[in-house]
Protein backbone atom coordinates (compact mmCIF):
# COMPACT_ATOMS: atom_id res chain seq x y z
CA UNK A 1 69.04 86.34 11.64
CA UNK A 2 72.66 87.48 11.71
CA UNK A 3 73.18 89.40 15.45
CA UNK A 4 70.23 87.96 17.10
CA UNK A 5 70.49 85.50 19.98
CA UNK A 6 67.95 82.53 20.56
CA UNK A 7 66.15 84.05 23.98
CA UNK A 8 65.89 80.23 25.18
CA UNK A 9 69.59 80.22 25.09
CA UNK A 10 69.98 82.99 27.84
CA UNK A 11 68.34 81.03 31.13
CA UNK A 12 70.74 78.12 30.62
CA UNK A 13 73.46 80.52 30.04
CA UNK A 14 72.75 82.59 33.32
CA UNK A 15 72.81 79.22 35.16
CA UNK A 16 76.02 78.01 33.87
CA UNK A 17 77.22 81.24 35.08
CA UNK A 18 76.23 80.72 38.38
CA UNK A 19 77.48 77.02 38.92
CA UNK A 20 81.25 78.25 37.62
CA UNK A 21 80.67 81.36 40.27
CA UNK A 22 79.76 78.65 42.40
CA UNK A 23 82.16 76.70 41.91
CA UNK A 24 85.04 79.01 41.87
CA UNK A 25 83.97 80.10 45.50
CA UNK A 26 83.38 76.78 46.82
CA UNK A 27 87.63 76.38 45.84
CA UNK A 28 88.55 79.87 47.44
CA UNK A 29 89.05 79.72 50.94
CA UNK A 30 86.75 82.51 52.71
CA UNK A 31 88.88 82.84 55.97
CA UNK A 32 92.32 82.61 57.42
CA UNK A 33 91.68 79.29 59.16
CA UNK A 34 90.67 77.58 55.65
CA UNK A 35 93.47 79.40 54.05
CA UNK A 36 96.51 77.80 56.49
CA UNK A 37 94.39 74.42 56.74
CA UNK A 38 94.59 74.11 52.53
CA UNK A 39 98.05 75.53 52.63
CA UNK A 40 99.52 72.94 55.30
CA UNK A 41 97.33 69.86 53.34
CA UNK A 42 99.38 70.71 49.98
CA UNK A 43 102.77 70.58 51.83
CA UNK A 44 103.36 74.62 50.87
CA UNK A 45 104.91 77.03 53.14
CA UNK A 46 102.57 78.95 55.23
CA UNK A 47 103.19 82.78 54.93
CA UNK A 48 101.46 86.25 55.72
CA UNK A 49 100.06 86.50 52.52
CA UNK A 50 98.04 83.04 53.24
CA UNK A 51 97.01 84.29 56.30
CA UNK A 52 96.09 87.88 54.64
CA UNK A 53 95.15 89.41 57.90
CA UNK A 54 93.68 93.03 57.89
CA UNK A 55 95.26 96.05 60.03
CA UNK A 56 93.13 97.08 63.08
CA UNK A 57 91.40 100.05 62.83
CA UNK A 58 90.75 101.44 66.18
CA UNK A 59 88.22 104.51 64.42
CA UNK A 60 85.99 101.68 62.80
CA UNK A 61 83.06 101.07 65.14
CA UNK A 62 82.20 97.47 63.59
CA UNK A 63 85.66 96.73 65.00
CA UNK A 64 85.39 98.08 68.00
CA UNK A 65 81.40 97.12 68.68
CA UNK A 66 82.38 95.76 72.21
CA UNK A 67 85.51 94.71 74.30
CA UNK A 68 88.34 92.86 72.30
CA UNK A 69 91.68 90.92 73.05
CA UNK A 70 94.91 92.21 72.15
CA UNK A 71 97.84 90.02 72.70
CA UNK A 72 101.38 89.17 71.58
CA UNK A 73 101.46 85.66 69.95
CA UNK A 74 104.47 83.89 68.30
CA UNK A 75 104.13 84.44 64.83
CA UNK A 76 102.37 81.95 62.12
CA UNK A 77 104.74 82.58 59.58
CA UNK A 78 108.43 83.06 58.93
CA UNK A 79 109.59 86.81 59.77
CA UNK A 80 111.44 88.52 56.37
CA UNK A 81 112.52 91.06 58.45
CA UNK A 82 115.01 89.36 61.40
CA UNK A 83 117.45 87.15 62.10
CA UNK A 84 115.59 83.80 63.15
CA UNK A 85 112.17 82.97 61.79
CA UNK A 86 109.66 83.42 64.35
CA UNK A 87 108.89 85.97 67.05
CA UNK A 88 105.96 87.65 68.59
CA UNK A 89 103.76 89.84 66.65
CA UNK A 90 100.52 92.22 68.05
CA UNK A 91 97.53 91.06 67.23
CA UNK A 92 93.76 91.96 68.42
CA UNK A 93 90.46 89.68 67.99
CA UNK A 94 86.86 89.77 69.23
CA UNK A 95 86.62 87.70 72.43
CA UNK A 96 84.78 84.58 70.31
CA UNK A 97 87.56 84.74 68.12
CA UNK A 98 86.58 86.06 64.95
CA UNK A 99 87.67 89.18 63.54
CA UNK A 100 91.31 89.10 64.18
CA UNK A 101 93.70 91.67 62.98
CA UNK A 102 97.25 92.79 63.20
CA UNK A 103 97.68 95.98 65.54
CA UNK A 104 101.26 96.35 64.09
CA UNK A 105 102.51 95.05 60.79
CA UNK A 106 105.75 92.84 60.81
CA UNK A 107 107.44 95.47 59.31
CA UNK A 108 106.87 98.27 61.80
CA UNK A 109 108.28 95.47 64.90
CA UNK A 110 111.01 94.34 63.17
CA UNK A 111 112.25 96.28 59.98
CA UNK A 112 114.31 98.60 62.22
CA UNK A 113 115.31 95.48 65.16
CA UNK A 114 118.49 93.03 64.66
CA UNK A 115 116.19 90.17 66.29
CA UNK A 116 113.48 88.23 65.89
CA UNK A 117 112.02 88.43 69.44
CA UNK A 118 110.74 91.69 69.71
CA UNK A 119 108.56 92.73 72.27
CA UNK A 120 108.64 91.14 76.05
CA UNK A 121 105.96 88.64 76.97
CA UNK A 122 104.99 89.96 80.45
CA UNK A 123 101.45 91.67 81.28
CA UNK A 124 102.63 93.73 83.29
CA UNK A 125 104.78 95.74 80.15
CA UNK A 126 102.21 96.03 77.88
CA UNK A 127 99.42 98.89 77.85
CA UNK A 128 96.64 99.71 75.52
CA UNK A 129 95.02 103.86 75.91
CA UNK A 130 91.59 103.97 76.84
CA UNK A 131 90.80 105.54 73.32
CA UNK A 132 92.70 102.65 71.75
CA UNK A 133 94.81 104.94 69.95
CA UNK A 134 98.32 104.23 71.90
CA UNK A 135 99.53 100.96 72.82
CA UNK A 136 102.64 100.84 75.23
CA UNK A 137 105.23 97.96 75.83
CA UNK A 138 108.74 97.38 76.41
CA UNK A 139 110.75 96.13 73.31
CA UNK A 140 114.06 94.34 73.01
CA UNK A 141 117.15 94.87 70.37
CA UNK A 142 115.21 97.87 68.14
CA UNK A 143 118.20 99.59 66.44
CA UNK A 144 117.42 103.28 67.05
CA UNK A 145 116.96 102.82 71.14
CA UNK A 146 119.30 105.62 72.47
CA UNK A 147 122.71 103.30 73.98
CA UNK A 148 122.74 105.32 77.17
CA UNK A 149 119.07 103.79 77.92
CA UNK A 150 119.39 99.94 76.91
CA UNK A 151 119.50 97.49 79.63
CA UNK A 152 120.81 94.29 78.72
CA UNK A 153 119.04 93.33 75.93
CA UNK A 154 115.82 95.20 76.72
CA UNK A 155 115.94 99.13 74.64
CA UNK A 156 113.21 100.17 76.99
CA UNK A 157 109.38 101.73 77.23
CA UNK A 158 107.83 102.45 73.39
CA UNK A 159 105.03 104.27 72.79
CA UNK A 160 103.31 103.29 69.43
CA UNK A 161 100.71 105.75 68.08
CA UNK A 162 98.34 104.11 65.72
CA UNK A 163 97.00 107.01 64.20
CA UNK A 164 100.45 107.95 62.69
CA UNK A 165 102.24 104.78 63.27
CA UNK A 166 104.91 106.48 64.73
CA UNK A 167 107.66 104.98 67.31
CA UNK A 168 108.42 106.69 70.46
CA UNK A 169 110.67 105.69 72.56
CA UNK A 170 109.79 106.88 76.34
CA UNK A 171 112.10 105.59 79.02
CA UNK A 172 114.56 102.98 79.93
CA UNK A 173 113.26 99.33 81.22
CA UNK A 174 110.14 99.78 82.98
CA UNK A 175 107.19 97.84 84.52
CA UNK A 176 103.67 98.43 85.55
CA UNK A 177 102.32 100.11 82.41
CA UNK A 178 99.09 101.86 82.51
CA UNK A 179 97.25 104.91 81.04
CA UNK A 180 95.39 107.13 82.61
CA UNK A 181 91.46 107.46 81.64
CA UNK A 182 91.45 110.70 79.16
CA UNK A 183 94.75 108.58 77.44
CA UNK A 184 96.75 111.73 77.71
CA UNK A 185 99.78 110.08 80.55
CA UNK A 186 101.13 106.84 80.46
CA UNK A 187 102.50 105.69 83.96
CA UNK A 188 104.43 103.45 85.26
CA UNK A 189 107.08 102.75 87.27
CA UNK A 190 110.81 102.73 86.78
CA UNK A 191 112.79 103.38 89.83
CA UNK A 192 110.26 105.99 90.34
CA UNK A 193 106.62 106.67 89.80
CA UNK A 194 106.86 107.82 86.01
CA UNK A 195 104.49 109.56 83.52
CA UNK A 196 104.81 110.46 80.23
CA UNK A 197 102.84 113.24 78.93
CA UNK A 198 102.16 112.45 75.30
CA UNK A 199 100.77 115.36 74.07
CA UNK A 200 103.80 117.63 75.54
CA UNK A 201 106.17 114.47 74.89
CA UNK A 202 107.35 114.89 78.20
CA UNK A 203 108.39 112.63 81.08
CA UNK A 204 107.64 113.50 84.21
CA UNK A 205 109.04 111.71 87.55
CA UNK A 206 106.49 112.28 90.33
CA UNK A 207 109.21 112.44 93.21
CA UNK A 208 106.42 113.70 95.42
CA UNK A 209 104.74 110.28 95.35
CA UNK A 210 106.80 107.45 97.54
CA UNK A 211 104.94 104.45 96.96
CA UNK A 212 106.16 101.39 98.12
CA UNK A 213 104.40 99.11 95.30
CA UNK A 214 103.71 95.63 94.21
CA UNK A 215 101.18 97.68 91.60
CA UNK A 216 99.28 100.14 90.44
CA UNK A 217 96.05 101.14 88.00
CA UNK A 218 93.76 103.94 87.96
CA UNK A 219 90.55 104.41 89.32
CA UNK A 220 87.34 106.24 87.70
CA UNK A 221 88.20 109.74 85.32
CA UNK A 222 89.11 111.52 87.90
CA UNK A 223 92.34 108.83 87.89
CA UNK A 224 92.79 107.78 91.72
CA UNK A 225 95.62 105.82 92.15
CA UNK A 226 94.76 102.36 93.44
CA UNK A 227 98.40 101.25 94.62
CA UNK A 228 98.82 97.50 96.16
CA UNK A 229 101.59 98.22 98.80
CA UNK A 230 103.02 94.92 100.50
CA UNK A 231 100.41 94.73 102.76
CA UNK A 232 97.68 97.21 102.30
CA UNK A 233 95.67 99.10 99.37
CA UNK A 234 96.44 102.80 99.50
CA UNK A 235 93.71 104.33 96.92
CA UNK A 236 95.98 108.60 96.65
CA UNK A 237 94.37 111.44 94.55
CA UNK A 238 96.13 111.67 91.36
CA UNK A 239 98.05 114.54 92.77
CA UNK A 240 99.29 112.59 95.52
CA UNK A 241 97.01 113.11 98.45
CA UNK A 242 96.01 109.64 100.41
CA UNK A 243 92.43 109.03 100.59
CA UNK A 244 91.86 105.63 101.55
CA UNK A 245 93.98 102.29 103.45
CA UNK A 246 92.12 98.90 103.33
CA UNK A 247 94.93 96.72 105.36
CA UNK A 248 94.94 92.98 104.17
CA UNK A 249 93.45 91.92 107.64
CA UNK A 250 90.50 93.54 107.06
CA UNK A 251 89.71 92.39 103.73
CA UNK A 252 88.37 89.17 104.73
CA UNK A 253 86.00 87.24 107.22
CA UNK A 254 87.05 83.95 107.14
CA UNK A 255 89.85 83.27 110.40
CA UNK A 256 91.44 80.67 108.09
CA UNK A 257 92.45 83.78 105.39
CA UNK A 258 93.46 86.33 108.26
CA UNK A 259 95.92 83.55 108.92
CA UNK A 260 97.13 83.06 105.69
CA UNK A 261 97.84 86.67 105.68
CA UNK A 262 101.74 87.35 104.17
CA UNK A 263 103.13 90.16 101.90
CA UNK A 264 102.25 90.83 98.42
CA UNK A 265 104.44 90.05 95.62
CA UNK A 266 102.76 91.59 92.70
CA UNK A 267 99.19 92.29 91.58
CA UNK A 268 97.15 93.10 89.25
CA UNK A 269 94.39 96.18 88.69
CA UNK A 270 91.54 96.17 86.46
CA UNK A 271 91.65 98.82 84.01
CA UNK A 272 88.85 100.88 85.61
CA UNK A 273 90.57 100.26 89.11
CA UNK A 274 87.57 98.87 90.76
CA UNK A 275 89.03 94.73 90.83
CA UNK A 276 92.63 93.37 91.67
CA UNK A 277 94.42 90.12 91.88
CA UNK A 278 96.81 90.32 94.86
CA UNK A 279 99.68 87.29 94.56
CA UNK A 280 100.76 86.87 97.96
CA UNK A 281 104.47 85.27 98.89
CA UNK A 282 103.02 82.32 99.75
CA UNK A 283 101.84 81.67 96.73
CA UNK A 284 98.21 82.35 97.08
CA UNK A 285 96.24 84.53 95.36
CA UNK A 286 93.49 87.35 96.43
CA UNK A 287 90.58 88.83 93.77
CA UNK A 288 89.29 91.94 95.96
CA UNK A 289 86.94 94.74 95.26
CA UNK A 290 89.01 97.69 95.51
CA UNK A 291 86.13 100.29 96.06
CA UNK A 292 84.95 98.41 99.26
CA UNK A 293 88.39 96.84 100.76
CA UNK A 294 86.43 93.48 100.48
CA UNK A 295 87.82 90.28 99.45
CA UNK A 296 85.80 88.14 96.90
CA UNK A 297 87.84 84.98 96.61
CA UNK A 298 90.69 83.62 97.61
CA UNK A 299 92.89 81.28 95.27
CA UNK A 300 95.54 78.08 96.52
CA UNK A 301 95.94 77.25 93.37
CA UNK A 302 97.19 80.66 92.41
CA UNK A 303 99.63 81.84 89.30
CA UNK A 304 101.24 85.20 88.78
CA UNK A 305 99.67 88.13 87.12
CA UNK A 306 102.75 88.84 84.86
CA UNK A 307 101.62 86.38 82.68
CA UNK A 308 98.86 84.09 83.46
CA UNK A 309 96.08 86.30 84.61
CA UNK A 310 93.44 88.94 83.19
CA UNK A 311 91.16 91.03 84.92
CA UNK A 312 88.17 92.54 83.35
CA UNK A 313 86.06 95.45 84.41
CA UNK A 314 82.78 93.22 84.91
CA UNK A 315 84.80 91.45 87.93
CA UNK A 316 86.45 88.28 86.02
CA UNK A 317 89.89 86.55 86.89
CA UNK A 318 90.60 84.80 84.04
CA UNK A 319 93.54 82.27 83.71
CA UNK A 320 95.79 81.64 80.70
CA UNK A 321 96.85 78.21 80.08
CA UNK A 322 97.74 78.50 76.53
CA UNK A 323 93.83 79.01 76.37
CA UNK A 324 91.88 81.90 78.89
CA UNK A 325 89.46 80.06 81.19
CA UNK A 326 87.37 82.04 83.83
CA UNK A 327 88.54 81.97 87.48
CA UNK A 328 86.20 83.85 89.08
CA UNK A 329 82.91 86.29 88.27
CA UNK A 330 79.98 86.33 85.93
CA UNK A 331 80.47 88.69 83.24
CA UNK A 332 79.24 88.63 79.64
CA UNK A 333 82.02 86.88 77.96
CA UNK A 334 82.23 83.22 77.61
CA UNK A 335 83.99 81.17 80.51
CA UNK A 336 86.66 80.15 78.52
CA UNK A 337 88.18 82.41 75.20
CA UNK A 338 89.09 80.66 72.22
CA UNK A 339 92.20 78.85 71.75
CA UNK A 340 93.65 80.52 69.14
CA UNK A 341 96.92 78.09 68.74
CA UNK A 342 94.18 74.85 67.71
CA UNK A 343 93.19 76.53 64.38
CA UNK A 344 96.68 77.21 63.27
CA UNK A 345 98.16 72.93 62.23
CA UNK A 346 101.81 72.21 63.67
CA UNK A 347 104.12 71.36 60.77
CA UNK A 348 107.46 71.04 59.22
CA UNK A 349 109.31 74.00 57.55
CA UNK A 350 112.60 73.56 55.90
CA UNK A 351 113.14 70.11 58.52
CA UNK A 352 112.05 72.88 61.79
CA UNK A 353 108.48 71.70 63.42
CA UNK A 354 106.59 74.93 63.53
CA UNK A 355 104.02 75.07 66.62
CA UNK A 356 102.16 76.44 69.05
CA UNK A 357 101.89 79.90 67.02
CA UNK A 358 98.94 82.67 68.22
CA UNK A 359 99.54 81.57 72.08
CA UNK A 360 98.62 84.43 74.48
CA UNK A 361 101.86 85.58 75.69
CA UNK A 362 100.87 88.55 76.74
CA UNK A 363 97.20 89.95 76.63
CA UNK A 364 94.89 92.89 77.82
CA UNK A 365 91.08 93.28 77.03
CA UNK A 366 90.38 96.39 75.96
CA UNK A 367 87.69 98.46 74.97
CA UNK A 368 85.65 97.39 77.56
């Protein structure tokens, strides 16, 4: 009868369905890793719309379930927005290496800068608030930098809020970035000991502190400052008053390590204050447990903290070599982080090999 369907028809109908849904999925890469792999098998030009990556959102709890790495990587795809085709970019990821995301879009690092590199690739100049709302770090060749500030071809300390997206630029060439544990001062030190109070947008130089530094973090809420002086850690109120020395000498047992005893170079705190990783002028490296002046282990084969080592708050060292293995400790992540770099293929682009992209140049675990 005219209008009526044979009901025998419908099953095999339904299933056809299914097997061209099927189908069509099994053709569609699911994740960014497939996506670049098909991409660089066809011979096309990987881009940021094949890797599609989603913007962090530090107010989603899924994201932010546990401790993730943020990190400035060279970029997987050709900048639109600078001179040369590749610079760093901020990116964030769970530490098994799913989930990442872009903390800043390419547009917001380089729309308003006249190069490609961006943002300096030291440890030591980049900062993430405790609340994950800020994130701090020096920045080279941005346009709007006030002139009287710039120092060579670094513009200076930029504070990025991620809630508004907004740029703020704090302070000329700094180092040592870190926030303090209600994420309403960033510190750090440029000539002097430095904070910026964000809510008043006001920079304050603490004159009344005279630390003679090789580093610096913050320790507990009531944010005592752990500072690493040459050859001591001083642990001062946060309004300036000392409270505690541990000399180097006493910091360890072993005769062989009073001997090696020289002057720090630089160091590294843990965000919460309690771990540090002293690098000594001879090379050697210290992990010590700042609450009890004790040393834990004591590294030949050291590196320096500006850019090879991360401390977490469960008392890890981890090194970065191209990849983050664990050093020292036995905290819940893995003993060595993903490589990030082996899931993105090296290839040719208009007759340039393109390589090594999503390397940790710089990196903090946060949210821990």
């Amino acid at each position: 009868m005219h209008g009526m369907h044979d009901p025998h028809t419908r099953p095999a109908l339904t299933l056809m369905l299914a097997l061209l849904m099927a189908l069509l999925t099994a053709c569609t890469p699911d994740t960014w890793q497939e996506r670049v792999k098909q991409a660089v098998e066809n011979g096309e030009p990987v881009t940021a719309e094949t890797f599609d990556l989603p913007l962090e959102d530090y107010t989603d709890p899924q994201q932010f379930d546990g401790p993730r790495l943020m990190f400035f990587g060279r970029s997987p795809w050709r900048l639109k927005y600078a001179d040369k085709p590749h610079g760093l970019m901020l990116f964030s990821v769970k530490p098994d290496g799913s989930d990442l995301r872009l903390v800043l879009t390419e547009e917001e690092l380089y729309k308003d800068s006249s190069r490609s590199s961006c943002c300096v690739d030291n440890n030591f100049r980049m900062a993430r608030s405790p609340d994950n709302r800020y994130v701090a770090f020096v920045m080279r060749w941005r346009r709007d930098a006030p002139p009287e500030k710039v120092l060579g071809y670094y513009d200076g300390l930029w504070l990025v809020d991620l809630q508004t997206r907004e740029f703020i630029f704090v302070d000329g060439f700094v180092t040592n970035l870190k926030f303090t544990h209600d994420s309403k001062m960033l510190c750090f030190f440029g000539g002097h000991f430095k904070c910026y109070d964000i809510p008043a947008r006001k920079l304050i130089v603490r004159d009344d502190l005279k630390l003679n530094s090789k580093g610096f973090g913050f320790m507990d809420e009531d944010n005592k400052i752990v500072n690493i002086n040459p050859r001591k850690i001083e642990i001062y109120s946060f309004e300036g008053k000392l409270l505690q020395t541990w000399p180097f000498t006493d910091m360890f047992e072993n005769p062989k390590a009073k001997r090696l005893v020289t002057s720090a170079r630089s160091s590294i705190v843990a965000e919460n204050g309690h771990y540090a990783y002293i690098y000594l002028a001879d090379m050697s490296g210290w992990f010590v447990d700042v609450r009890k002046g004790q040393g834990l282990a004591e590294f030949m084969d050291s590196v320096a903290p500006a850019v090879n080592v991360m401390l977490t708050n469960y008392g890890d060292a981890y090194w970065n070599r191209n990849s983050l293995n664990r050093k020292y400790g036995k905290g819940p992540l893995a003993d060595r982080l993903p490589r990030l770099s082996d899931w993105v293929p090296a290839r040719e682009e208009d007759g340039k090999n393109i390589s090594n992209t999503l390397n940790y140049y710089a990196f903090k675990l946060i949210n821990q």
